[in-house]
PDB file of N, CA and C in Angstrom:
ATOM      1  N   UNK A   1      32.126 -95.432  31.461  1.00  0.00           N
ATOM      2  CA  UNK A   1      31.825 -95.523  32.893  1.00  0.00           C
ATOM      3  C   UNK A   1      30.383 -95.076  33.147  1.00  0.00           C
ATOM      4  N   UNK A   2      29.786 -95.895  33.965  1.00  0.00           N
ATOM      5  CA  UNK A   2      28.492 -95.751  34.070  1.00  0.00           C
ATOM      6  C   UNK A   2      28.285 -95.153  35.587  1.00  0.00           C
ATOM      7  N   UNK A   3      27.098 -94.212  35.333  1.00  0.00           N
ATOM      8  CA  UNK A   3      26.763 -93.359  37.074  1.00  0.00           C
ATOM      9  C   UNK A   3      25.588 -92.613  36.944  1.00  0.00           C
ATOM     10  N   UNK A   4      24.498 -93.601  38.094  1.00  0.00           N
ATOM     11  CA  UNK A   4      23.275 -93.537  38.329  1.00  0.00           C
ATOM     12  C   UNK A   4      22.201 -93.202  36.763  1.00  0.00           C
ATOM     13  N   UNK A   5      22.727 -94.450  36.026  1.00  0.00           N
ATOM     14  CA  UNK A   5      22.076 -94.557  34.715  1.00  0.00           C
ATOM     15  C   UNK A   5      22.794 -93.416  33.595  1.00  0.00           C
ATOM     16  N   UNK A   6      23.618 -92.712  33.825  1.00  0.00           N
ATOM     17  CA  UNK A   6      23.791 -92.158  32.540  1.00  0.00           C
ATOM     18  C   UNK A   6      25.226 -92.308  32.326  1.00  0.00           C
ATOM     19  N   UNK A   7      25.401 -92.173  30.849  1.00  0.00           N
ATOM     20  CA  UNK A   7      26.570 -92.472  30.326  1.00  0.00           C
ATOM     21  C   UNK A   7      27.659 -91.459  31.049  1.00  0.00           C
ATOM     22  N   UNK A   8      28.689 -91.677  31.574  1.00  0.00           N
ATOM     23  CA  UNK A   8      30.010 -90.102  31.513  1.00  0.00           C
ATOM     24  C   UNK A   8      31.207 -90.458  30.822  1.00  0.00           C
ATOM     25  N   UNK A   9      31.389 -89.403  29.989  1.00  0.00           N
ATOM     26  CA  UNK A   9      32.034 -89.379  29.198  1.00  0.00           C
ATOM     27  C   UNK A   9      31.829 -88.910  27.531  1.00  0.00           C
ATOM     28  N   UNK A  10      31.166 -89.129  26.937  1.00  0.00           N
ATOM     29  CA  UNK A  10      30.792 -88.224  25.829  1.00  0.00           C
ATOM     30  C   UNK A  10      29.571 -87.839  25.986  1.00  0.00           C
ATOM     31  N   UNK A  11      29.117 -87.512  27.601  1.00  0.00           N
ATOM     32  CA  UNK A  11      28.037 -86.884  28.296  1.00  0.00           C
ATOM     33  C   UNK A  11      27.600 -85.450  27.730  1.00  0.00           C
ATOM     34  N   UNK A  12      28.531 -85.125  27.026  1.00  0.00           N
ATOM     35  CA  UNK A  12      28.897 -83.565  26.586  1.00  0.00           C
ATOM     36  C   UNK A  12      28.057 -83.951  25.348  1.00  0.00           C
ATOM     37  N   UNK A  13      28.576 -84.543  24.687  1.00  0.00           N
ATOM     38  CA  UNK A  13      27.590 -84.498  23.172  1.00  0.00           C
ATOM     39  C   UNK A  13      26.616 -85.535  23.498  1.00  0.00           C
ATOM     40  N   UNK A  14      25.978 -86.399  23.996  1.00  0.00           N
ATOM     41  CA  UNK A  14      24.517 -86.244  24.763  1.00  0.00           C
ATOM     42  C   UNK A  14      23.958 -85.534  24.677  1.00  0.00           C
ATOM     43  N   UNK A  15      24.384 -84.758  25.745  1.00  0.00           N
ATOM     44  CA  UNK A  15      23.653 -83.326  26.479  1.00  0.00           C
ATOM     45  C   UNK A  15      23.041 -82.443  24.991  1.00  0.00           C
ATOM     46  N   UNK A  16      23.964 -81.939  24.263  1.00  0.00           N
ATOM     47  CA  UNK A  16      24.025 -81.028  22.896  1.00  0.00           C
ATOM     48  C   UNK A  16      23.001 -82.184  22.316  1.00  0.00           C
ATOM     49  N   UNK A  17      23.097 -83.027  22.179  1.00  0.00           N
ATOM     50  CA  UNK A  17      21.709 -84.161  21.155  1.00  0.00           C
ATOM     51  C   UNK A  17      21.057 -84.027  21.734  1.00  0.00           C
ATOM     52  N   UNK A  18      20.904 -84.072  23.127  1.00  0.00           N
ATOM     53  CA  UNK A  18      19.476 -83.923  24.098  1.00  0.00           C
ATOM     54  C   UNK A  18      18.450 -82.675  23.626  1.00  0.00           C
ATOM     55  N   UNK A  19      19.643 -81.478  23.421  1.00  0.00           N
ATOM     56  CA  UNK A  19      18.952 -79.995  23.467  1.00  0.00           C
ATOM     57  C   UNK A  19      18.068 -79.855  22.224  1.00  0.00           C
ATOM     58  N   UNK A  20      19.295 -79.766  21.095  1.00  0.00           N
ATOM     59  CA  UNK A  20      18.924 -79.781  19.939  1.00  0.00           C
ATOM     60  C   UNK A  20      17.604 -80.928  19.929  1.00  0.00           C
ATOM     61  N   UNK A  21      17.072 -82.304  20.137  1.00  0.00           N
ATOM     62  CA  UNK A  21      16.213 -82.521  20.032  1.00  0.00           C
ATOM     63  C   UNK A  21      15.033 -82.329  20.609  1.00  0.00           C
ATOM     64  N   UNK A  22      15.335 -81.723  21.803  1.00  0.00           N
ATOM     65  CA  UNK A  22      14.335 -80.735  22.837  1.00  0.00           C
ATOM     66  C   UNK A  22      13.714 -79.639  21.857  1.00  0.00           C
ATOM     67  N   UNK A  23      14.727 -79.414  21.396  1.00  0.00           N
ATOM     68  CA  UNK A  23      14.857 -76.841  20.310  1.00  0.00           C
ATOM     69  C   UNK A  23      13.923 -78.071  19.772  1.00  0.00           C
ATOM     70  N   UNK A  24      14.125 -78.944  18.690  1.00  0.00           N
ATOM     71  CA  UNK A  24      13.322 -79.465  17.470  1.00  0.00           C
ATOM     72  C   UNK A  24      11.751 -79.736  17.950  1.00  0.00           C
ATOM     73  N   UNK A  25      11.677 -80.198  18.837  1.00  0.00           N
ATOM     74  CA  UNK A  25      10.285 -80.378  19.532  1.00  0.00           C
ATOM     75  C   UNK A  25       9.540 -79.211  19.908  1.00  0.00           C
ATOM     76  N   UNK A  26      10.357 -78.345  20.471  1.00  0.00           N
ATOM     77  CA  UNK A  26       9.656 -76.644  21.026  1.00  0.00           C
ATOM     78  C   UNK A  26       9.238 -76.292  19.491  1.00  0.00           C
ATOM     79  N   UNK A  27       9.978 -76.718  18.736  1.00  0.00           N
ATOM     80  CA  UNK A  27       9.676 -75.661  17.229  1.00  0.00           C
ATOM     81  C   UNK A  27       8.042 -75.748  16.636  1.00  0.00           C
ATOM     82  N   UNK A  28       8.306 -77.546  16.932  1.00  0.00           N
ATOM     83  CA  UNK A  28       7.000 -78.293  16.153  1.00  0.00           C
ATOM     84  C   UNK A  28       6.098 -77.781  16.960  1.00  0.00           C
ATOM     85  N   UNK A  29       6.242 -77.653  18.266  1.00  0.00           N
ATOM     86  CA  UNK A  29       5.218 -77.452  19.425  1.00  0.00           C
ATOM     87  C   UNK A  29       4.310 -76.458  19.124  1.00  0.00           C
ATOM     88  N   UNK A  30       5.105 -75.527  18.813  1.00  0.00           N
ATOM     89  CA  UNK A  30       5.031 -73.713  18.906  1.00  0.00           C
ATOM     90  C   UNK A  30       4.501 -73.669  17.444  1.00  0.00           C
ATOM     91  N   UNK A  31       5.127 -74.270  17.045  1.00  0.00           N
ATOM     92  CA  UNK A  31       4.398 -73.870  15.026  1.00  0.00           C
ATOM     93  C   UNK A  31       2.768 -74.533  15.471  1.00  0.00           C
ATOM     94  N   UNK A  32       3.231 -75.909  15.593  1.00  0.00           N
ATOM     95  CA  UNK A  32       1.211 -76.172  16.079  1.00  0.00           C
ATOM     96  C   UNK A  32       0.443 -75.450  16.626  1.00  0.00           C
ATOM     97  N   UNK A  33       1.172 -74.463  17.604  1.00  0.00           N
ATOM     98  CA  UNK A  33       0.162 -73.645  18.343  1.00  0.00           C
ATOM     99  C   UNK A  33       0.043 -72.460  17.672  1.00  0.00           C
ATOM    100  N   UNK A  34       0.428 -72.120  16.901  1.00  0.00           N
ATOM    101  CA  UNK A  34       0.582 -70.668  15.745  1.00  0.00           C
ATOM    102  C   UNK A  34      -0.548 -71.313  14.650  1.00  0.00           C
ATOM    103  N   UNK A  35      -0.353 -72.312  14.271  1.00  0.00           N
ATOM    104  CA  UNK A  35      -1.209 -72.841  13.123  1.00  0.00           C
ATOM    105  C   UNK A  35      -2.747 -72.800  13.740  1.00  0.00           C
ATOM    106  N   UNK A  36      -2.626 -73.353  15.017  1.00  0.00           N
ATOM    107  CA  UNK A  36      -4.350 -73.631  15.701  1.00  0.00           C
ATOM    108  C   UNK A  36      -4.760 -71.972  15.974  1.00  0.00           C
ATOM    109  N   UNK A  37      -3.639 -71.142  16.709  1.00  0.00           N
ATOM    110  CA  UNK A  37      -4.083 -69.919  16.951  1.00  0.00           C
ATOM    111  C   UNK A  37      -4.815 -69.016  15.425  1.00  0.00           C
ATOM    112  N   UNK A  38      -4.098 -69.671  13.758  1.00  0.00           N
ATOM    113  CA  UNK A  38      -4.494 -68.725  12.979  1.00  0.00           C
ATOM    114  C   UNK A  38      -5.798 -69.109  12.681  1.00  0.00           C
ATOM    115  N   UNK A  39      -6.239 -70.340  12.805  1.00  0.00           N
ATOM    116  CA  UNK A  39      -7.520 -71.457  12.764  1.00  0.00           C
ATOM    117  C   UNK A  39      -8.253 -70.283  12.814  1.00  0.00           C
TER     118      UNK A  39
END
């Protein structure tokens, strides 16, 4: 079932793939900025 573009229903594990690939991005983010800060 569809509502205002997003899936409902295994909205739940979405959401959890959403995060976790959000955490994975903050990581890379934050290590780049640790690496430029030791520059």
């Amino acid at each position: 079932m569809y509502e205002r573009g997003f899936y409902v229903g295994n909205s739940c594990n979405d959401i959890k793939k959403q995060i976790t690939m959000l955490d994975a991005r903050l990581r890379d983010f934050t290590k780049q900025i640790s690496e430029r800060i030791e520059k």
